[in-house]
PDB file of N, CA and C in Angstrom:
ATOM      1  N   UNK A   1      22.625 -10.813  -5.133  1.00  0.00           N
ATOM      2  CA  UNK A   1      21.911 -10.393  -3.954  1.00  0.00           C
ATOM      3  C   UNK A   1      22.385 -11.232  -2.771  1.00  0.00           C
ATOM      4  N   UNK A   2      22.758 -10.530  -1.597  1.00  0.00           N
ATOM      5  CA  UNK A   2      23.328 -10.714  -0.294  1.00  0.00           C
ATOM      6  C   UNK A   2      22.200 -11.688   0.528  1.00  0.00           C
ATOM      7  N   UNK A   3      21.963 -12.731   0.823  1.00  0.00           N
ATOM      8  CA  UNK A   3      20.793 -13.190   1.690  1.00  0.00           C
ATOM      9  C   UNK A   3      21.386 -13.505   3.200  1.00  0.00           C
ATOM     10  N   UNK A   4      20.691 -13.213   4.315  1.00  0.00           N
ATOM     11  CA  UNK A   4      21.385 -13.267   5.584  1.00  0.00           C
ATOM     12  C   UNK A   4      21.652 -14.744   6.182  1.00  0.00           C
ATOM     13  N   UNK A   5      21.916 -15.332   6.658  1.00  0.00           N
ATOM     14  CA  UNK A   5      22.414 -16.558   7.089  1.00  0.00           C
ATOM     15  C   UNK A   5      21.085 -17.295   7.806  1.00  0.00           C
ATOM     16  N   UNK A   6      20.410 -16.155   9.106  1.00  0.00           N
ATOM     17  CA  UNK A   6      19.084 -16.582   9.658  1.00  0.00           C
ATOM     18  C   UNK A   6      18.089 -16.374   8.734  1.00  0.00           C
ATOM     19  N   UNK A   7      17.458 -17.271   8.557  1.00  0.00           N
ATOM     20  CA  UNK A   7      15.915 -17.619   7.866  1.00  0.00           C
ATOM     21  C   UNK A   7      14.786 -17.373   9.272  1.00  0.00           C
ATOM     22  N   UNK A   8      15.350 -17.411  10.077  1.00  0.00           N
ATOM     23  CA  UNK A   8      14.354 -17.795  11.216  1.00  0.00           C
ATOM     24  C   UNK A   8      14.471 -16.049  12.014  1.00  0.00           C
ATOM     25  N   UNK A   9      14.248 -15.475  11.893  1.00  0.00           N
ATOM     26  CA  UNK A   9      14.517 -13.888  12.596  1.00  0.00           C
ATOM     27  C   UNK A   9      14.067 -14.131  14.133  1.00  0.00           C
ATOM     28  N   UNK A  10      12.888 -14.989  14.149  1.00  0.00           N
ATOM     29  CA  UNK A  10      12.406 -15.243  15.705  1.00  0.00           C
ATOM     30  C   UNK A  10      13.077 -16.149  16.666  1.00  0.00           C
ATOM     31  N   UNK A  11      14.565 -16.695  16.024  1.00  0.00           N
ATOM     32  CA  UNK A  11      15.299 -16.869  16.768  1.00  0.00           C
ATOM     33  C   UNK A  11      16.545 -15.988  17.165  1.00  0.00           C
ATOM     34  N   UNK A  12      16.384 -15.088  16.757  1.00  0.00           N
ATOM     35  CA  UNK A  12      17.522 -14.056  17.017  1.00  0.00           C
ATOM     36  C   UNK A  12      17.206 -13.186  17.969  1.00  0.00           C
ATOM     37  N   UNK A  13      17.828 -13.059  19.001  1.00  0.00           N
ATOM     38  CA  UNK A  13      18.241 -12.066  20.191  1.00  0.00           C
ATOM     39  C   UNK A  13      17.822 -10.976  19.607  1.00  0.00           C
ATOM     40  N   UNK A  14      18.134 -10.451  18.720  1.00  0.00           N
ATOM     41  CA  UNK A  14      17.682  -8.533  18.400  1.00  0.00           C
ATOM     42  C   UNK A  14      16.308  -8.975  18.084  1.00  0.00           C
ATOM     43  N   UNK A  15      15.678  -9.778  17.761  1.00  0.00           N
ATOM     44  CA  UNK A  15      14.251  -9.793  17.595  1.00  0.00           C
ATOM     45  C   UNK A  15      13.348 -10.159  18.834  1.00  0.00           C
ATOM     46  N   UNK A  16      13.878 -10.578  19.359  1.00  0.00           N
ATOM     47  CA  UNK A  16      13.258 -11.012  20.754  1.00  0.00           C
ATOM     48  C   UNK A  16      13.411 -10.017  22.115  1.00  0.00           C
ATOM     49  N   UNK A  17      14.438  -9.739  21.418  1.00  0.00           N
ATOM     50  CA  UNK A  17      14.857  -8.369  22.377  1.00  0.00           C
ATOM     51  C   UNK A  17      13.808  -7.035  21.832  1.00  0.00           C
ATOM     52  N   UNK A  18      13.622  -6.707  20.697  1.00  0.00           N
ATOM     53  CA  UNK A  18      12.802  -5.637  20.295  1.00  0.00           C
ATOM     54  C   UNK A  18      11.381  -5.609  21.264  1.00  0.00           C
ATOM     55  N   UNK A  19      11.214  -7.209  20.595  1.00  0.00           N
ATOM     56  CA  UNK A  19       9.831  -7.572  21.523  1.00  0.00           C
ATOM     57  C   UNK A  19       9.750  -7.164  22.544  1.00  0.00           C
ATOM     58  N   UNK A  20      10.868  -7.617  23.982  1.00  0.00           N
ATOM     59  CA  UNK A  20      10.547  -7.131  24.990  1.00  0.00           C
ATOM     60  C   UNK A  20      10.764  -5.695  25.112  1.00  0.00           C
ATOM     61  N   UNK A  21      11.167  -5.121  24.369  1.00  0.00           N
ATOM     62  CA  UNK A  21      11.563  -3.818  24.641  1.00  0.00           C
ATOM     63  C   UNK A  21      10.408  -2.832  24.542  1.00  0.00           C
ATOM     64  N   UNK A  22       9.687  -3.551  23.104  1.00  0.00           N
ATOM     65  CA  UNK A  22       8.264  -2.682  22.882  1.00  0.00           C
ATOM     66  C   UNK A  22       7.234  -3.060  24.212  1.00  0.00           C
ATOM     67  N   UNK A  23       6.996  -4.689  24.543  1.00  0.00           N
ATOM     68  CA  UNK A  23       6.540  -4.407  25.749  1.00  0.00           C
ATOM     69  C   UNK A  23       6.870  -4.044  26.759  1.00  0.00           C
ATOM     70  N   UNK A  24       7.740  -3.568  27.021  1.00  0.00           N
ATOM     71  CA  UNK A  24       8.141  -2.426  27.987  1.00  0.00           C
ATOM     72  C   UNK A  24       7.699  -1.050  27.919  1.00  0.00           C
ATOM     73  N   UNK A  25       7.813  -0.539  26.574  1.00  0.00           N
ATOM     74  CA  UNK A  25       7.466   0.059  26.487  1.00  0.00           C
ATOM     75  C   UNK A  25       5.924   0.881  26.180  1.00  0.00           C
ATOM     76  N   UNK A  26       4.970  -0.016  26.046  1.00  0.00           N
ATOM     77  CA  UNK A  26       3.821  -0.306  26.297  1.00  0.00           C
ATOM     78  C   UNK A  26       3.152   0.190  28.054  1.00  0.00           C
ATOM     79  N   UNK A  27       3.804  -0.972  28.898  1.00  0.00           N
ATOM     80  CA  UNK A  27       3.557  -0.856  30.315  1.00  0.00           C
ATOM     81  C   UNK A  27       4.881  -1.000  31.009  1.00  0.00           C
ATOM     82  N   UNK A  28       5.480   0.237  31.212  1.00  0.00           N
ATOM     83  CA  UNK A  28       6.737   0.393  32.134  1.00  0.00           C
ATOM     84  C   UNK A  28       7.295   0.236  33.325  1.00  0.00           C
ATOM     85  N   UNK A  29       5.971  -0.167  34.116  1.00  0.00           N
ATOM     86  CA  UNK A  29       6.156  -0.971  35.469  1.00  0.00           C
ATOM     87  C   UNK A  29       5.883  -2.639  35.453  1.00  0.00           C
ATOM     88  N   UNK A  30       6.342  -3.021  34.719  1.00  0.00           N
ATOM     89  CA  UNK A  30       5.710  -4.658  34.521  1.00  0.00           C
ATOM     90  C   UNK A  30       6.687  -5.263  35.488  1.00  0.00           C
ATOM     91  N   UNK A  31       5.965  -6.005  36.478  1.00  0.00           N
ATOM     92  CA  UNK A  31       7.393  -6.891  37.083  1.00  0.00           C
ATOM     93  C   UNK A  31       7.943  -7.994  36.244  1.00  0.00           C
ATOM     94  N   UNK A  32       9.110  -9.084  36.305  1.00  0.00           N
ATOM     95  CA  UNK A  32       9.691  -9.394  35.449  1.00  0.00           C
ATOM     96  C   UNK A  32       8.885 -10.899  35.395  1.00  0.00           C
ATOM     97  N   UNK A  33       7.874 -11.234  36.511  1.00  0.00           N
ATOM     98  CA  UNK A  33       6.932 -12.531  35.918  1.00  0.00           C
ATOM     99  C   UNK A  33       5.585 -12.309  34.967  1.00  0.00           C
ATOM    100  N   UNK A  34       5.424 -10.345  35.423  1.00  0.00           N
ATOM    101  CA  UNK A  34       4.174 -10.359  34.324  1.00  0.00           C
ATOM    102  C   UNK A  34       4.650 -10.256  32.953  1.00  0.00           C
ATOM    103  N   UNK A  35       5.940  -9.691  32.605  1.00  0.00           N
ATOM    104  CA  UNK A  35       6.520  -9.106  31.410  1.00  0.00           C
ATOM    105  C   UNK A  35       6.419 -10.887  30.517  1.00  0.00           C
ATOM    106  N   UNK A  36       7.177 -11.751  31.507  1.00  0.00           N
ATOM    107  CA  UNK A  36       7.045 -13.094  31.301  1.00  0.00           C
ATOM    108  C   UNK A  36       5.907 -13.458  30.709  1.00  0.00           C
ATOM    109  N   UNK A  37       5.117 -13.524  31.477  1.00  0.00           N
ATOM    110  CA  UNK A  37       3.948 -14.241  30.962  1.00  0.00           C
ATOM    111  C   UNK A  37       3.077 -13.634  30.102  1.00  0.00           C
ATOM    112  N   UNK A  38       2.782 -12.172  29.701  1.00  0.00           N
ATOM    113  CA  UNK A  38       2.773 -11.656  28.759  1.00  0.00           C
ATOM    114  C   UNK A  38       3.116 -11.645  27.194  1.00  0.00           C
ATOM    115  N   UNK A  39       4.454 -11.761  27.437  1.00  0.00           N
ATOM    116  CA  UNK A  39       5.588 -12.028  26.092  1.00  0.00           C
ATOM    117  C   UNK A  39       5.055 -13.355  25.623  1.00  0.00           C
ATOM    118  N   UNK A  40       5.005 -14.445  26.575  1.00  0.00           N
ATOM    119  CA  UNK A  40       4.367 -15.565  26.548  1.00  0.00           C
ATOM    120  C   UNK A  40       3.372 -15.913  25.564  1.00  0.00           C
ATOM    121  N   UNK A  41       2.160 -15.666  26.605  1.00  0.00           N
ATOM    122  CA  UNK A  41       0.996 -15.638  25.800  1.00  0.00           C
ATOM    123  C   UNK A  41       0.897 -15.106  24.253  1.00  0.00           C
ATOM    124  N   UNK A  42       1.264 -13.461  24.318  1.00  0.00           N
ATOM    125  CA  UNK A  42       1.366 -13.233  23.014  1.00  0.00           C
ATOM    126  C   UNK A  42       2.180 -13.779  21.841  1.00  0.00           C
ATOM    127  N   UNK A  43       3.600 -13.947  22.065  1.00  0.00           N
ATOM    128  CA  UNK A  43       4.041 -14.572  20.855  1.00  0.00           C
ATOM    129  C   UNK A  43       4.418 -15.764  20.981  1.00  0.00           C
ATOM    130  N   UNK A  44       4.396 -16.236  22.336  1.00  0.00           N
ATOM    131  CA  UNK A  44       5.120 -18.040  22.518  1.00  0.00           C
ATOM    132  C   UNK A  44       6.446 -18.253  22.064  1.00  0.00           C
ATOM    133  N   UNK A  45       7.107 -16.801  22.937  1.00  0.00           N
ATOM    134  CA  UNK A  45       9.071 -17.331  22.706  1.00  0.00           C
ATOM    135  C   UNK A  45       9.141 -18.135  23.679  1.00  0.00           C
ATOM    136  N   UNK A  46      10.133 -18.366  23.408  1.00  0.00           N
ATOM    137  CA  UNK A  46      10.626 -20.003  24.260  1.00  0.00           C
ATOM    138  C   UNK A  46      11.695 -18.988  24.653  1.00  0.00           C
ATOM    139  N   UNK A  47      11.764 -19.250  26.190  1.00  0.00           N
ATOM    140  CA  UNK A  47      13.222 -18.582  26.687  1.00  0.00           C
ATOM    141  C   UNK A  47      14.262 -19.772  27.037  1.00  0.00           C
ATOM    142  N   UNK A  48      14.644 -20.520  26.367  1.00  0.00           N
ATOM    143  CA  UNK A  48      15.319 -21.776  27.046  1.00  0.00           C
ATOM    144  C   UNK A  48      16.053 -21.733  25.623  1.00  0.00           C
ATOM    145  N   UNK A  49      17.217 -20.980  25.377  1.00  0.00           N
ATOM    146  CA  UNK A  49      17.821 -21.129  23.776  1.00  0.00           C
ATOM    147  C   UNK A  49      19.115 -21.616  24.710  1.00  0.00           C
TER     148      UNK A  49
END
């Protein structure tokens, strides 16, 4: 059995990216400090990779 290299999925770009994508898609006018602080609150990504 094949195991993937990341253990950590919540550091990966396609996962963090989904995230914002679903909240986008949620509320489609978000400006880019509410989308921020949103993403924030809810899951506590760190944007500083």
């Amino acid at each position: 059995m094949l195991l993937p290299d990341n253990v950590h999925p919540e550091l990966s770009i396609y996962y963090n990216g989904s995230i914002i994508i679903n909240e986008l898609n949620k509320k489609p006018n978000q400006k880019i400090l509410e989308l921020y602080t949103n993403i924030k609150e809810l899951y506590d990504m760190s944007f500083l990779y």
